[in-house]
N, C-alpha and C. Protein backbone atom coordinates (compact mmCIF):
# COMPACT_ATOMS: atom_id res chain seq x y z
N UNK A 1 0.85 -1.18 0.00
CA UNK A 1 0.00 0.00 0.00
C UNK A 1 0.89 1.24 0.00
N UNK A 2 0.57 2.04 -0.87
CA UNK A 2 1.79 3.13 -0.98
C UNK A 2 0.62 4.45 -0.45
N UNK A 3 1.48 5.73 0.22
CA UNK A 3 0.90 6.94 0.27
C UNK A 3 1.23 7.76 -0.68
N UNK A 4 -0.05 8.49 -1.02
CA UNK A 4 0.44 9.62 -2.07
C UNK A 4 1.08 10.96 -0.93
N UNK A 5 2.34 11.50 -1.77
CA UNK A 5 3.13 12.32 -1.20
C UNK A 5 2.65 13.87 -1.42
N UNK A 6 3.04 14.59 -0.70
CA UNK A 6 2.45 16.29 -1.02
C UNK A 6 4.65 16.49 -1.05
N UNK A 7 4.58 17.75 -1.01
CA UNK A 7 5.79 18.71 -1.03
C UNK A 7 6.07 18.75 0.89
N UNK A 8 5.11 18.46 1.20
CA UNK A 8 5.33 18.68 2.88
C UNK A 8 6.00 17.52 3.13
N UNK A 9 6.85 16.74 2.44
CA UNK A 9 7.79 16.00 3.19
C UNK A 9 7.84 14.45 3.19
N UNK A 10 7.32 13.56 4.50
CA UNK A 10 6.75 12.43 4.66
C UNK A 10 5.59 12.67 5.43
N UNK A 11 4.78 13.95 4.87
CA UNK A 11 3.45 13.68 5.20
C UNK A 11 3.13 13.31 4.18
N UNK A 12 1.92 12.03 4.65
CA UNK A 12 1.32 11.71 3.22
C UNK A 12 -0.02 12.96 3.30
N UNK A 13 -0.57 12.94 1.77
CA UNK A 13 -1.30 13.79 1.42
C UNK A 13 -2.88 14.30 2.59
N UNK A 14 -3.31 13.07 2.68
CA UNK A 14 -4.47 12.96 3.77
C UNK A 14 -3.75 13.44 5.05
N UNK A 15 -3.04 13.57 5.68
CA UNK A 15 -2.61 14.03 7.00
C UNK A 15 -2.46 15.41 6.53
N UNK A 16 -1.52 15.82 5.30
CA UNK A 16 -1.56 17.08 5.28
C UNK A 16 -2.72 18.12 5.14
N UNK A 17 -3.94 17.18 4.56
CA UNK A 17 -5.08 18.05 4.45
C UNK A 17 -5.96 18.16 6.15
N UNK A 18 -5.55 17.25 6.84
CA UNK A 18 -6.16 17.25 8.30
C UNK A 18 -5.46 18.58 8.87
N UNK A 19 -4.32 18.47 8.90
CA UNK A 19 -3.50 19.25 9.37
C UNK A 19 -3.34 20.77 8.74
N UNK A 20 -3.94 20.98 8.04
CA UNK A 20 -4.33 22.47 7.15
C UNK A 20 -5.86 22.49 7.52
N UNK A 21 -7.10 21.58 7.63
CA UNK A 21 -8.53 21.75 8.47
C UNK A 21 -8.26 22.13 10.14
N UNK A 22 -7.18 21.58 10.56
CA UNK A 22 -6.91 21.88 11.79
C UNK A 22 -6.49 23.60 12.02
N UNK A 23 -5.70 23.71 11.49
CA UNK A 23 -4.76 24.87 11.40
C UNK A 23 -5.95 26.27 11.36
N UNK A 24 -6.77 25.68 9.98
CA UNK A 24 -7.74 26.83 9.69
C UNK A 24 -8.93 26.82 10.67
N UNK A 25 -8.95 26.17 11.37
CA UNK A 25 -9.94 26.25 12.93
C UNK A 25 -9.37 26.82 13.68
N UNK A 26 -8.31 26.19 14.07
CA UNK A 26 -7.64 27.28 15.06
C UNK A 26 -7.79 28.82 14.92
N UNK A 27 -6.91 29.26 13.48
CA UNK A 27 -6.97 30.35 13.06
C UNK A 27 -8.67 31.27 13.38
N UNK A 28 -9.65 30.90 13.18
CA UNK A 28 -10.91 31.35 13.05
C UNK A 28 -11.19 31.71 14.61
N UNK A 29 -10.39 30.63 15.33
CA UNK A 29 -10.82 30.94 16.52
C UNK A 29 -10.05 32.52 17.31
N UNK A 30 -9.16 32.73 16.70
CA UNK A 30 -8.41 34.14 17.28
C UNK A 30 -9.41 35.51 16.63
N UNK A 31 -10.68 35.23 15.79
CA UNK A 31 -11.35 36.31 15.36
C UNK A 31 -12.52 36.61 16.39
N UNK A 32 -12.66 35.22 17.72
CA UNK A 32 -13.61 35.07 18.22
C UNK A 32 -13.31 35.78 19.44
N UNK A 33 -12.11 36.44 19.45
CA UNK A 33 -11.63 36.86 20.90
C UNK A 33 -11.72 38.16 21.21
N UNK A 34 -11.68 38.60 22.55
CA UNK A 34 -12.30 39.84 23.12
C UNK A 34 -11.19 40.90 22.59
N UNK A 35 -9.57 40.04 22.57
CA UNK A 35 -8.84 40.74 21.69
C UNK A 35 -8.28 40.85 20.81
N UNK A 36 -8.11 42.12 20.16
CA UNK A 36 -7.99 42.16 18.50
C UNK A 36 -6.61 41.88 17.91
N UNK A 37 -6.69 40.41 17.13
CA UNK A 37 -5.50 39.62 16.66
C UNK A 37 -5.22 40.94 15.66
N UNK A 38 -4.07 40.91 15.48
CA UNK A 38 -3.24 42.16 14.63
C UNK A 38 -3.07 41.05 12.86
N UNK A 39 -3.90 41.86 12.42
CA UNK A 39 -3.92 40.60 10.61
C UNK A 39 -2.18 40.72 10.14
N UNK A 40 -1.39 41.93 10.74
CA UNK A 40 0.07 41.31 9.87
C UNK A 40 0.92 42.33 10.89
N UNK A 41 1.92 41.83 10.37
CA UNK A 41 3.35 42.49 11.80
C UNK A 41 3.58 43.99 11.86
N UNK A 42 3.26 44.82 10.60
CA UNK A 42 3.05 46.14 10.71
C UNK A 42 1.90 46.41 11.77
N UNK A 43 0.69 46.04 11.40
CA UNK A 43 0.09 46.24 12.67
C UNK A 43 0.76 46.45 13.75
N UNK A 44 0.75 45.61 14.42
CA UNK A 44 1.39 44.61 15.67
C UNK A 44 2.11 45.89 15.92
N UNK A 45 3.36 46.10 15.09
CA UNK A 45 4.58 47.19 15.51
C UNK A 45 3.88 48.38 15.90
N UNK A 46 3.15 48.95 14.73
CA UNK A 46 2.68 50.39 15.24
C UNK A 46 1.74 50.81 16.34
N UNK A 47 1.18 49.46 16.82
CA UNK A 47 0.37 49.59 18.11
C UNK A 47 1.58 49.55 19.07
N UNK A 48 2.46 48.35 19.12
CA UNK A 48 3.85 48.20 20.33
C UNK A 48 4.52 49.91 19.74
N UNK A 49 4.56 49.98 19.12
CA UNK A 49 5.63 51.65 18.94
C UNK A 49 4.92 52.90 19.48
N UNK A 50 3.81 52.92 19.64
CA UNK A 50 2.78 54.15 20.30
C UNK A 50 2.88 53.84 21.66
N UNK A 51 3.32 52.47 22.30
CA UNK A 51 3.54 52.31 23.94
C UNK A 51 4.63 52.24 24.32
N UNK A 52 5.85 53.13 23.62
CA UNK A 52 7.04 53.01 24.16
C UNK A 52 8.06 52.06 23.31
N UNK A 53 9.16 52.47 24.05
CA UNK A 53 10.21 51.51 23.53
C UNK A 53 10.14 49.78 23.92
N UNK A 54 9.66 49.51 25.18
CA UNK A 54 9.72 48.20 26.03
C UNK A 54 8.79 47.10 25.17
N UNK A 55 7.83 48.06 24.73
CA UNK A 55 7.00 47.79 24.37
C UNK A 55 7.31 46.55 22.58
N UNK A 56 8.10 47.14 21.75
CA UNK A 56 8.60 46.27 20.73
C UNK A 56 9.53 45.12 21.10
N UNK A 57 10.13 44.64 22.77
CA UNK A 57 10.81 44.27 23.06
C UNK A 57 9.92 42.93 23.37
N UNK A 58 8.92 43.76 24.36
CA UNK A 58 7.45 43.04 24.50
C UNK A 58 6.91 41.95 23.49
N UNK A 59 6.68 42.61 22.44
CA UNK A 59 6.10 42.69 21.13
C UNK A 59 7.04 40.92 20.74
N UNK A 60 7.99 41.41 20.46
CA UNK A 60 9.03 39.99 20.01
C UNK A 60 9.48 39.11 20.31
N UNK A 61 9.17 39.27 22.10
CA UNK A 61 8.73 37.85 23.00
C UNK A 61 7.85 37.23 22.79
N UNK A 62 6.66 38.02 22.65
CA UNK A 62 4.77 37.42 22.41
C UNK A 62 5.28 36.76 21.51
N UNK A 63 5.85 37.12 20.47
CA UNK A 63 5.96 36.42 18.94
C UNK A 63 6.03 35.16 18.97
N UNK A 64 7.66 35.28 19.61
CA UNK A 64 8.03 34.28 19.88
C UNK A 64 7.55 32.91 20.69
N UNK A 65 6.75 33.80 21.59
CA UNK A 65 6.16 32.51 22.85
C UNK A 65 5.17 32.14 21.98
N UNK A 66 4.35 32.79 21.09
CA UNK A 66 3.18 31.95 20.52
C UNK A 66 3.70 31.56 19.40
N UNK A 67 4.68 31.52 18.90
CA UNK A 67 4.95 30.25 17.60
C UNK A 67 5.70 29.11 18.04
N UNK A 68 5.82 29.25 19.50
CA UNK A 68 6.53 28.34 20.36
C UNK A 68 5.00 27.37 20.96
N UNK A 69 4.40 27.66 21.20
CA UNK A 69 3.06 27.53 21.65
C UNK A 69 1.85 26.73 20.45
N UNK A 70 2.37 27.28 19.56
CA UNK A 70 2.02 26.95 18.06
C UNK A 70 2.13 25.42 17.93
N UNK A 71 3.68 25.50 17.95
CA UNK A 71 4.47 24.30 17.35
C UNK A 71 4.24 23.46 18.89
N UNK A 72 4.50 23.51 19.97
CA UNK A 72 3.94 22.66 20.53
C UNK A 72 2.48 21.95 20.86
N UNK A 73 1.53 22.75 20.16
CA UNK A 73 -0.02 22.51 19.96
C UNK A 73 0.00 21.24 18.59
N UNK A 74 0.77 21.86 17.61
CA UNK A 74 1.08 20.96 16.45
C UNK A 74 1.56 19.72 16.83
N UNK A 75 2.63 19.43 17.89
CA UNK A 75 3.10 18.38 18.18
C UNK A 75 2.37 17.49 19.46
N UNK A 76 1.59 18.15 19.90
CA UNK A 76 1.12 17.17 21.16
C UNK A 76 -0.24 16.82 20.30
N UNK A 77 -0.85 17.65 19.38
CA UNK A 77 -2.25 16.63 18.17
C UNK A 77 -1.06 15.82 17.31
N UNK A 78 -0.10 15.92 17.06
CA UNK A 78 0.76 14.83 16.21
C UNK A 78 1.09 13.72 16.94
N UNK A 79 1.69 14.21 18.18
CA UNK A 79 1.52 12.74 18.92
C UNK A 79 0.88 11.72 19.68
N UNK A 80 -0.53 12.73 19.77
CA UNK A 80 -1.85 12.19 20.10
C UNK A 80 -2.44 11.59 18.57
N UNK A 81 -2.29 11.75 17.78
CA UNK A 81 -2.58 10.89 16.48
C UNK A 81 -3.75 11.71 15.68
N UNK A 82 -4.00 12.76 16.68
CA UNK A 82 -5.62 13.53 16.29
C UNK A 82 -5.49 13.89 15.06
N UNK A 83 -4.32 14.68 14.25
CA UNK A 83 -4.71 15.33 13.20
C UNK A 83 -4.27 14.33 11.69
N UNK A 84 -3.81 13.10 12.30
CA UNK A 84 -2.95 12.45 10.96
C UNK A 84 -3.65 11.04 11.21
């Protein structure tokens, strides 16, 4: 029994489409929140740049902690089997 392959690697194709239905739920869910997700990094900056300097320092930790947060959400449904 062979898997058909995508460009994403040794995902086969069906995991990668779970894993892009997953992704785009998540995503939908940050429009549902009391606060307002910034749609791209200019945003983001010119709100952190009107509160100071600390504030972009601020800014590039958050970043960081939530694509850290991201990728560990990705990996604990990968190793729970949920999305593949």
């Amino acid at each position: 029994m062979s898997c058909k392959y995508t460009n994403a690697g040794s995902i086969p194709a069906t995991s990668t489409m779970e894993i892009n239905k997953y992704i785009k739920t998540e995503l939908a869910k940050l429009d549902e929140s009391i606060v307002a997700t910034p749609t791209d990094r200019e945003q983001l900056e010119n709100f952190a740049g009107g509160c100071g300097q600390g504030s972009l320092i601020l800014m590039q930790m958050a970043m960081q902690y939530g694509y850290k947060l991201a990728l560990e959400n990705l990996q604990t449904k990968y190793e729970n089997k949920s999305i593949i």
